[in-house]
Protein backbone atom coordinates (compact mmCIF):
# COMPACT_ATOMS: atom_id res chain seq x y z
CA UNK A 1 183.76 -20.31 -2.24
CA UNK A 2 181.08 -20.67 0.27
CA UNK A 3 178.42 -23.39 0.33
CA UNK A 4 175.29 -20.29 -0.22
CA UNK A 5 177.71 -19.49 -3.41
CA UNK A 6 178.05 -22.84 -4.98
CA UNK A 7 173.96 -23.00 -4.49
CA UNK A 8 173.54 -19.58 -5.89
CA UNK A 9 176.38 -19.91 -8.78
CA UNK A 10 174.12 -23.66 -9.55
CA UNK A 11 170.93 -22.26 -9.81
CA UNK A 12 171.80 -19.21 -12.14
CA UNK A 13 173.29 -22.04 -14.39
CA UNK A 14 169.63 -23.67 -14.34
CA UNK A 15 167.75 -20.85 -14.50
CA UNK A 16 170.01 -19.65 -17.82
CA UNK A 17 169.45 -23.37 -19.11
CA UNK A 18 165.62 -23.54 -18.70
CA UNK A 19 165.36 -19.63 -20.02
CA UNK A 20 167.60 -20.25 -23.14
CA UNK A 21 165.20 -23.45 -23.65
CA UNK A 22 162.05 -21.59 -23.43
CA UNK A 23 163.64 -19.11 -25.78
CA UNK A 24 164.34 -22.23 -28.18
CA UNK A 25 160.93 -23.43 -27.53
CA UNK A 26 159.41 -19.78 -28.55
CA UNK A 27 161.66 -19.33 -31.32
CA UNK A 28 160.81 -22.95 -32.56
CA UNK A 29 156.92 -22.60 -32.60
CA UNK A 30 157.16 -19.01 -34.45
CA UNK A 31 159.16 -20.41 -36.94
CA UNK A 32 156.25 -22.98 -37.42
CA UNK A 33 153.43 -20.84 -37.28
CA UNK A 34 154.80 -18.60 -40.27
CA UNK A 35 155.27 -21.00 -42.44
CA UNK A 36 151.99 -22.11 -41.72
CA UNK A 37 150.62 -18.46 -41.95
CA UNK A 38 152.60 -18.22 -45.75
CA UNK A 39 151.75 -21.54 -46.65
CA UNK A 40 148.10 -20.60 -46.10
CA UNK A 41 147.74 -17.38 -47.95
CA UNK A 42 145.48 -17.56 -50.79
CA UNK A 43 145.08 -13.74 -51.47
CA UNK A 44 144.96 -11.76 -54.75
CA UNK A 45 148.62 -11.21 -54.67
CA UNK A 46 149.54 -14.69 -53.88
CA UNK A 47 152.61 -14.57 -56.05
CA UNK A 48 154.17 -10.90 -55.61
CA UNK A 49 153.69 -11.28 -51.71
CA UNK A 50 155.33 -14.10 -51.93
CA UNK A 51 158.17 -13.06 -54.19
CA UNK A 52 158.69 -9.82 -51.99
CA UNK A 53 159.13 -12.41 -48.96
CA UNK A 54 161.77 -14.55 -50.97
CA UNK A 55 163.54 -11.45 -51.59
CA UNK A 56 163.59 -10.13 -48.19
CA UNK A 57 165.29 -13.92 -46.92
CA UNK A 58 167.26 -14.04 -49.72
CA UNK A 59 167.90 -17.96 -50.85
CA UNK A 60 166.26 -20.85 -49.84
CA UNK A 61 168.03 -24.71 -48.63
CA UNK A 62 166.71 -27.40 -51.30
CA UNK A 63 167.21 -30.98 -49.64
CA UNK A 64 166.95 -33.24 -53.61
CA UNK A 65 166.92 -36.46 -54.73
CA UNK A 66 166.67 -35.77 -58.33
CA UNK A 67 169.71 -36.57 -60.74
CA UNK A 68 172.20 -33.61 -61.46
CA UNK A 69 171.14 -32.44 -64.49
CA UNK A 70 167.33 -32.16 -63.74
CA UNK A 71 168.25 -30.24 -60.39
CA UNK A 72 170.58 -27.66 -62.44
CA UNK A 73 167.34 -27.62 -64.97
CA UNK A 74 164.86 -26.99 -62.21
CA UNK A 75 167.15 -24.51 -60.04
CA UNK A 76 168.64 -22.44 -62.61
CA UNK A 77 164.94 -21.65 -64.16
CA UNK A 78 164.06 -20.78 -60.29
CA UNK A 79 166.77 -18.39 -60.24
CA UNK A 80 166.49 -16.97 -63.62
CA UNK A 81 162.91 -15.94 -62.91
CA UNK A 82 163.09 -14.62 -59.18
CA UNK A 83 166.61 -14.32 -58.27
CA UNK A 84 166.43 -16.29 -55.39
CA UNK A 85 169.28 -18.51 -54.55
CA UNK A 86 169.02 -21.66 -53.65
CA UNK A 87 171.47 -23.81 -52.09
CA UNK A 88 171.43 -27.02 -53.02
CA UNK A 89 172.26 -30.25 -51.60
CA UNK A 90 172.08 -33.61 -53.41
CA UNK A 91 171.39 -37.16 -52.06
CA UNK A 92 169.64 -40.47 -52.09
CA UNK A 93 165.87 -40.77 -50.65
CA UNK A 94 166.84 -42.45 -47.77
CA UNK A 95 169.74 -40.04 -46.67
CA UNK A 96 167.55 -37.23 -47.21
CA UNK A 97 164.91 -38.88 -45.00
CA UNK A 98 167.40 -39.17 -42.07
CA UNK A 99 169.23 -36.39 -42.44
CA UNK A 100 166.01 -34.28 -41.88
CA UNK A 101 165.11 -36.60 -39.18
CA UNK A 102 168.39 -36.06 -37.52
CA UNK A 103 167.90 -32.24 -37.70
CA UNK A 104 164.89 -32.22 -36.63
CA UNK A 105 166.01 -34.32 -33.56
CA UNK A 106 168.86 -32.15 -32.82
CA UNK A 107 166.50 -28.82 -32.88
CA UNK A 108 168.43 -27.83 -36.15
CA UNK A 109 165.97 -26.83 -39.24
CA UNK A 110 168.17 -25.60 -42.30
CA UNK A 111 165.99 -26.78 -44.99
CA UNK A 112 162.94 -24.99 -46.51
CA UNK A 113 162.29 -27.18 -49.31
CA UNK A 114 162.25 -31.04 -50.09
CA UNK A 115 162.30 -33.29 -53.64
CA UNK A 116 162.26 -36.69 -52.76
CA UNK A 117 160.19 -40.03 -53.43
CA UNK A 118 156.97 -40.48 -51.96
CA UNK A 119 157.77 -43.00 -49.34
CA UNK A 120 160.46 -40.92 -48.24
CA UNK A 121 158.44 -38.15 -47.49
CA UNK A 122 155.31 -40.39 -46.65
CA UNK A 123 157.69 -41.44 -43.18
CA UNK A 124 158.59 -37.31 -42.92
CA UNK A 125 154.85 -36.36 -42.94
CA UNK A 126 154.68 -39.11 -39.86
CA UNK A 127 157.04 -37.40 -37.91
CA UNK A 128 155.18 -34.14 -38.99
CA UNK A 129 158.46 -32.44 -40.50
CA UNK A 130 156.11 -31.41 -43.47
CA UNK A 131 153.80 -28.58 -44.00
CA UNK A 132 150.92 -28.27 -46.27
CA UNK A 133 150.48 -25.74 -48.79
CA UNK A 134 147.71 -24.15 -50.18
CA UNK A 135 148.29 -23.68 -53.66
CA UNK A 136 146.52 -22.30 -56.38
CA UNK A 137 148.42 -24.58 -58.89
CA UNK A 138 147.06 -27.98 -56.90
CA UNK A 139 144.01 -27.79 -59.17
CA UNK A 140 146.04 -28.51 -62.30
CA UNK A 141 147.46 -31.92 -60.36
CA UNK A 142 145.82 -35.54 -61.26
CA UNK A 143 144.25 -36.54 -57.74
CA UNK A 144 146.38 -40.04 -57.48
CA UNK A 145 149.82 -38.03 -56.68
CA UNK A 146 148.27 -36.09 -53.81
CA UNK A 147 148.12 -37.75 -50.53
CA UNK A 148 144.64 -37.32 -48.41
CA UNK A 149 146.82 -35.15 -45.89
CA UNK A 150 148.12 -33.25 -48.61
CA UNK A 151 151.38 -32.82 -46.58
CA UNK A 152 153.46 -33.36 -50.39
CA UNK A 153 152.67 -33.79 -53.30
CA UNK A 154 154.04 -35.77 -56.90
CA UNK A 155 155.47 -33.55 -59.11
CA UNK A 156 156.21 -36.39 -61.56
CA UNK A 157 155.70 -39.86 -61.91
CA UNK A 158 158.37 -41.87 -62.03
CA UNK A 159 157.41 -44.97 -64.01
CA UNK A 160 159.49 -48.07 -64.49
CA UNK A 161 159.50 -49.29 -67.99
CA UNK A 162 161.46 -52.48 -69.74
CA UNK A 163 164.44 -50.91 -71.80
CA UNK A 164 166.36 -53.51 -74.57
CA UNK A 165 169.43 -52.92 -76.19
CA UNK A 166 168.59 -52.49 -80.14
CA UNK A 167 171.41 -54.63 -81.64
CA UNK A 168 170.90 -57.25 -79.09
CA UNK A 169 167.11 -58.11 -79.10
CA UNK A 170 164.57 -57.89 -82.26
CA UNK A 171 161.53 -55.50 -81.36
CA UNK A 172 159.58 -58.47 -82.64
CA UNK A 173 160.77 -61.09 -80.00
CA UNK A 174 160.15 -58.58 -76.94
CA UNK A 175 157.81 -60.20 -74.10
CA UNK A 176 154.22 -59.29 -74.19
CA UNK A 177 153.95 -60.05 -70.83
CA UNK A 178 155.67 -60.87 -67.85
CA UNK A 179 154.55 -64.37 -68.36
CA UNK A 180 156.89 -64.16 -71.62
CA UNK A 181 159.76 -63.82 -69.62
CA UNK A 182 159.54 -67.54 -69.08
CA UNK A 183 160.63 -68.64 -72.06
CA UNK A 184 164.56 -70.24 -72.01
CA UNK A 185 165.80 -67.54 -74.44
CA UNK A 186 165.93 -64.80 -71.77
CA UNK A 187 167.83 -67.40 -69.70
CA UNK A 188 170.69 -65.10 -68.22
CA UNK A 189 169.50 -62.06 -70.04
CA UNK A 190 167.38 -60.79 -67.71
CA UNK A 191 168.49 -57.14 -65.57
CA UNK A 192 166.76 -55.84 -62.86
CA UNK A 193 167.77 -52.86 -60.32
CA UNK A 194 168.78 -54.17 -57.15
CA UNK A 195 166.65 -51.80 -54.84
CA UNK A 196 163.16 -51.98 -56.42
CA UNK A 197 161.09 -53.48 -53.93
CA UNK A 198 158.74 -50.60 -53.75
CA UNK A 199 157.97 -51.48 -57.93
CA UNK A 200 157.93 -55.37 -56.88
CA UNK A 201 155.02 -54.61 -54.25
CA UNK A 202 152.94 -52.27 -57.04
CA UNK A 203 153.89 -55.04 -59.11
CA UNK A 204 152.45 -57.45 -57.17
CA UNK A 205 149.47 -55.92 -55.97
CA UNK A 206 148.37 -54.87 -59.39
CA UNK A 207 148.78 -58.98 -60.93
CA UNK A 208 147.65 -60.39 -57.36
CA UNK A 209 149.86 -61.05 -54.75
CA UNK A 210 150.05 -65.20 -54.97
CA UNK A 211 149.71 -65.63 -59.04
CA UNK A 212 152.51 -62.35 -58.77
CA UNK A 213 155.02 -63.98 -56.85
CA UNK A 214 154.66 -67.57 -57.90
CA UNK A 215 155.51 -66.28 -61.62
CA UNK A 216 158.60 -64.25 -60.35
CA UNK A 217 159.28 -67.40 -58.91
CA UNK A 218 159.21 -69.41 -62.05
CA UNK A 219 161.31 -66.58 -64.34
CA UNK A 220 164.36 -66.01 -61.32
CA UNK A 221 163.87 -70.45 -61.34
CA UNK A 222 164.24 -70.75 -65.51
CA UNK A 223 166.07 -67.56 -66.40
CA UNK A 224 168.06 -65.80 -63.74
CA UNK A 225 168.28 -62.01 -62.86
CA UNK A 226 171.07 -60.14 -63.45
CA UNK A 227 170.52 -57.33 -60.13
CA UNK A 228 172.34 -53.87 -60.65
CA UNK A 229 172.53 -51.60 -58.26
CA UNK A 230 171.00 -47.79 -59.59
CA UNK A 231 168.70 -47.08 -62.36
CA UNK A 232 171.08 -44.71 -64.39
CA UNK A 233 173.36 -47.55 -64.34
CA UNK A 234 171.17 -50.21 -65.68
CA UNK A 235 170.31 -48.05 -68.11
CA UNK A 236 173.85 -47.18 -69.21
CA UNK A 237 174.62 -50.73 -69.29
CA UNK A 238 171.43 -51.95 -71.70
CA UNK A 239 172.87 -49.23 -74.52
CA UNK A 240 176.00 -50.58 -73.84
CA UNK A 241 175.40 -53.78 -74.55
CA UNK A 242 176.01 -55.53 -70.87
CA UNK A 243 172.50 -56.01 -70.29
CA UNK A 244 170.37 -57.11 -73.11
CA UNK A 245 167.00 -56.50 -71.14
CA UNK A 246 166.53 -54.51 -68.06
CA UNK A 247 162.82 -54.46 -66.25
CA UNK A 248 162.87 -51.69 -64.47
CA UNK A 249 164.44 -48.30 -66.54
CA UNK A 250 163.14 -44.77 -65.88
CA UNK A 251 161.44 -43.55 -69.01
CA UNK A 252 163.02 -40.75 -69.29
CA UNK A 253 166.32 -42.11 -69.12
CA UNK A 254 166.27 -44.50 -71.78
CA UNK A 255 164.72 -42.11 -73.87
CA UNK A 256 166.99 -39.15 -73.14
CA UNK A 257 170.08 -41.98 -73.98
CA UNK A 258 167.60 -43.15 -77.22
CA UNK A 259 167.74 -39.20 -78.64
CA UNK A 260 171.28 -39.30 -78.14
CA UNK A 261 172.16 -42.50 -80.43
CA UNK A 262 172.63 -45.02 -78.32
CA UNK A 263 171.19 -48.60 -78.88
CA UNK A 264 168.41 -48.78 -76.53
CA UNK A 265 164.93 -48.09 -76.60
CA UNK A 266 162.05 -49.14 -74.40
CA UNK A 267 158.80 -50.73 -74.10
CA UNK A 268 155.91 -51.00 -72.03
CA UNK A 269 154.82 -54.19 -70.32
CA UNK A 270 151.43 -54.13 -68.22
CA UNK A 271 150.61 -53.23 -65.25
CA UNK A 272 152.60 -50.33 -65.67
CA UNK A 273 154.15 -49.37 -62.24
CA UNK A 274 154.44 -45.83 -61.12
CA UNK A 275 155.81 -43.79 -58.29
CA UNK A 276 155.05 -39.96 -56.89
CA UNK A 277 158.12 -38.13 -56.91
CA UNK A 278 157.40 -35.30 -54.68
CA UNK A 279 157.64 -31.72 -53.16
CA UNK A 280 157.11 -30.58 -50.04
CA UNK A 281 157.52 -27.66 -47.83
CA UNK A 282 159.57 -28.09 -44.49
CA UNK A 283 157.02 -27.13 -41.38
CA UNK A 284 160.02 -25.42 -39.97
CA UNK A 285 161.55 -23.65 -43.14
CA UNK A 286 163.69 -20.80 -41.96
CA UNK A 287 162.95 -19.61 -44.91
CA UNK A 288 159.21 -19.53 -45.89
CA UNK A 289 158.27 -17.88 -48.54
CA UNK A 290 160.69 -18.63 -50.92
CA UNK A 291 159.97 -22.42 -50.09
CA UNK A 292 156.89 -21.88 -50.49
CA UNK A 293 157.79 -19.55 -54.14
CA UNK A 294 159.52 -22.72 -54.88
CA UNK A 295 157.08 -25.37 -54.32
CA UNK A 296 154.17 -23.31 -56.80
CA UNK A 297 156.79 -22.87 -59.14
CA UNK A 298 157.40 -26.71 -58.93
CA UNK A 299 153.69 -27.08 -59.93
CA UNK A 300 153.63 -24.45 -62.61
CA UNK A 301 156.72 -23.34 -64.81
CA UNK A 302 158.47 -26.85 -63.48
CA UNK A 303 155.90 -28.92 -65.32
CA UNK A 304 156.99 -27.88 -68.88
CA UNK A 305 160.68 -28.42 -68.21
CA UNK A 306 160.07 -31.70 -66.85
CA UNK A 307 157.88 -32.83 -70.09
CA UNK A 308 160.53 -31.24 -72.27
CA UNK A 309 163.08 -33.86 -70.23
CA UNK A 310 160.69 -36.89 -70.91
CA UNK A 311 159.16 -37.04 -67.80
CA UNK A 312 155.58 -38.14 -66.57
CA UNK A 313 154.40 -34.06 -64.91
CA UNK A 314 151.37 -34.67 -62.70
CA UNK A 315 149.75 -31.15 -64.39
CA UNK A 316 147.08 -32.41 -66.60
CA UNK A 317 147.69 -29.04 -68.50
CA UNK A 318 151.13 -30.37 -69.89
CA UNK A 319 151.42 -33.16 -72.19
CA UNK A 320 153.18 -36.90 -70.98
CA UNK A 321 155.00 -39.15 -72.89
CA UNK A 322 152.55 -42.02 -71.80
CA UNK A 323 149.03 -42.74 -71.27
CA UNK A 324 148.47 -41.54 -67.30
CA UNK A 325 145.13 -43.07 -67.07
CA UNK A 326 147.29 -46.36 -67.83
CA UNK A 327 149.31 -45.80 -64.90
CA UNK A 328 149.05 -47.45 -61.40
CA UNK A 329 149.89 -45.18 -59.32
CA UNK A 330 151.39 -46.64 -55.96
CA UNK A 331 149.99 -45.70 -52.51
CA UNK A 332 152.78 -44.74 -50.51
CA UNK A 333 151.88 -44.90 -47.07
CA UNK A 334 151.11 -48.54 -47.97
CA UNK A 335 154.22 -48.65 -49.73
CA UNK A 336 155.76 -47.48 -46.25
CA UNK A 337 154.19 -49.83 -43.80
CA UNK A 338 154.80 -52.87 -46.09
CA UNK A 339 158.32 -51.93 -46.62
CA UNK A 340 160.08 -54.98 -44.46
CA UNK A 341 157.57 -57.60 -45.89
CA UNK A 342 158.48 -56.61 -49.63
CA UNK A 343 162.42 -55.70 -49.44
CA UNK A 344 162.61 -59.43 -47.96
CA UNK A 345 160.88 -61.37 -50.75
CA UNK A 346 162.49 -59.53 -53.69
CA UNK A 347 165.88 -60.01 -51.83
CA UNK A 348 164.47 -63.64 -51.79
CA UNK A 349 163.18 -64.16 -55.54
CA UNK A 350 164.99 -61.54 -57.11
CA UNK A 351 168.98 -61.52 -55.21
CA UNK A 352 169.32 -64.52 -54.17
CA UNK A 353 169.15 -66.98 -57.50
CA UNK A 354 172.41 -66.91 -59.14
């Protein structure tokens, strides 16, 4: 092959390169401008026009960090009403987080549609993998679970409750406070999940950051902490009897356990700590509308399953199993930047005391 050939043969591979990436490029930014164009529409017809667009894509991706049965609640009432399928995968906050990061990375955007905490999507709106959307059903939502960018939003609270096994520990001895927790008959009865650094900084915030951790101090000094890693766990292991007294217990797990017989029940202690966990739509859904479909359905029909389930809704049109003007509702971006400075002192006062 001659030299001019070589040259020739190298710069059609270039040229091919740098046209396929413009291509990318083009494809890229029209897959972000109509989700931006569906996640905008406000007319009339919101709902049909978006319903016909679900229909013509077909399903939707769901990226979820929400416990099994709650996602086959949520998904199967999605699909019952609009026929959309939507394929679902199921993971932890943090795997979601980089798995979308990852994909994003690689130029690779399979997911329309994203459950996940509020810190978790906090860092996702940073990297702008998040687009917001204008919905009708945002007016029914209590202003603390939606972020000033309005990139997500909290579909529930999740609130962290104290949980006590019933055959274990008399209603009438339960602490008051957390101050109570000093006293030597909770020595080595004390459970805690393992990961909760996010509550510990709401916590902390809300009772003042030096009079906070100088009393966590004192209880992890007298009385221990028993750390478990997972809420469903800890909850499982308060009605069974392995953990007398847990701190930090989803509501609605202990209560859905409490309906079913088992020996638990659960009390509030103040400041009562709560979470956003949100929706969101993915700026590059492949699949728009039905995303979109999804994430006013989240707001709407959504609200009543998850208040059937025992869960906090952020609708102020269904009803909550606690008081929400009691709730302190943490800020996640804060939660985000601070997250170093917190996971080190609960591993500190909280992990590291036998």
């Amino acid at each position: 092959m001659s030299k001019r050939s070589v040259i020739t043969g190298a710069f059609g591979i270039l040229a091919v390169g740098a046209a396929s990436m413009v291509l990318l490029h083009g494809s890229a930014q029209a897959q972000s401008s109509r989700a931006a164009e569906v996640a905008a529409y406000a007319g009339a017809d919101r709902e049909q026009h978006l319903i016909e667009g679900a229909k013509r894509e077909g399903a939707l991706t769901m990226y979820s960090n929400a416990p099994t049965d709650d996602n086959a609640a949520l998904v199967g009432a999605f699909e019952k009403k609009y026929g959309i399928k939507v394929n679902l995968y199921r993971a932890s906050s943090e795997e979601i987080r980089q798995r979308a990061l990852t994909e994003a990375g690689a130029k690779r955007f399979d997911v329309d549609f994203i459950l996940n905490n509020g810190p978790a999507m906090e860092a996702m709106a940073g990297e702008k993998l998040l687009q917001e959307v204008k919905s009708p059903y945002l007016a029914d939502v209590m202003p603390r679970a939606i972020p000033p960018h309005r990139e997500w939003v909290g579909f529930c609270l999740n609130v962290l409750v104290a949980a006590y096994n019933t055959d274990l520990v008399k209603k009438a001895e339960l602490p008051k406070s957390y101050s109570d927790l000093i006293d030597p008959r909770w020595k080595g009865r004390i459970a805690i999940e393992a990961d909760d650094s996010d509550w510990f900084a709401g916590l902390m915030g809300a009772l003042g950051e030096e009079a906070g951790v100088k009393l966590f101090r004192q209880i992890a000094a007298t009385n221990g902490f028993s750390a478990r890693k997972g809420h469903t766990l800890l909850t499982n292991l308060v009605a069974a009897g392995e953990a007398p007294l847990a701190l930090t217990v989803f509501n609605y797990t202990a209560e859905q356990l409490k309906k079913r017989g088992a020996p638990i029940d659960w009390f509030v202690i103040e400041p009562l700590i709560s979470m956003p966990n949100s929706v969101a739509v993915a700026r590059m859904a492949p699949h728009p509308s039905a995303a979109v479909l999804m994430f006013d359905f989240m707001l709407s029909d959504a609200q009543k399953i998850l208040a059937d389930r025992d869960y906090v809704a952020t609708s102020r049109k269904v009803g909550s199993p606690l008081d929400r003007d009691r709730l302190t509702v943490m800020d996640s971006a804060a939660s985000l930047a601070q997250a170093d400075k917190w996971e080190r002192l609960y591993h500190q006062i909280i992990l590291s005391r036998p």
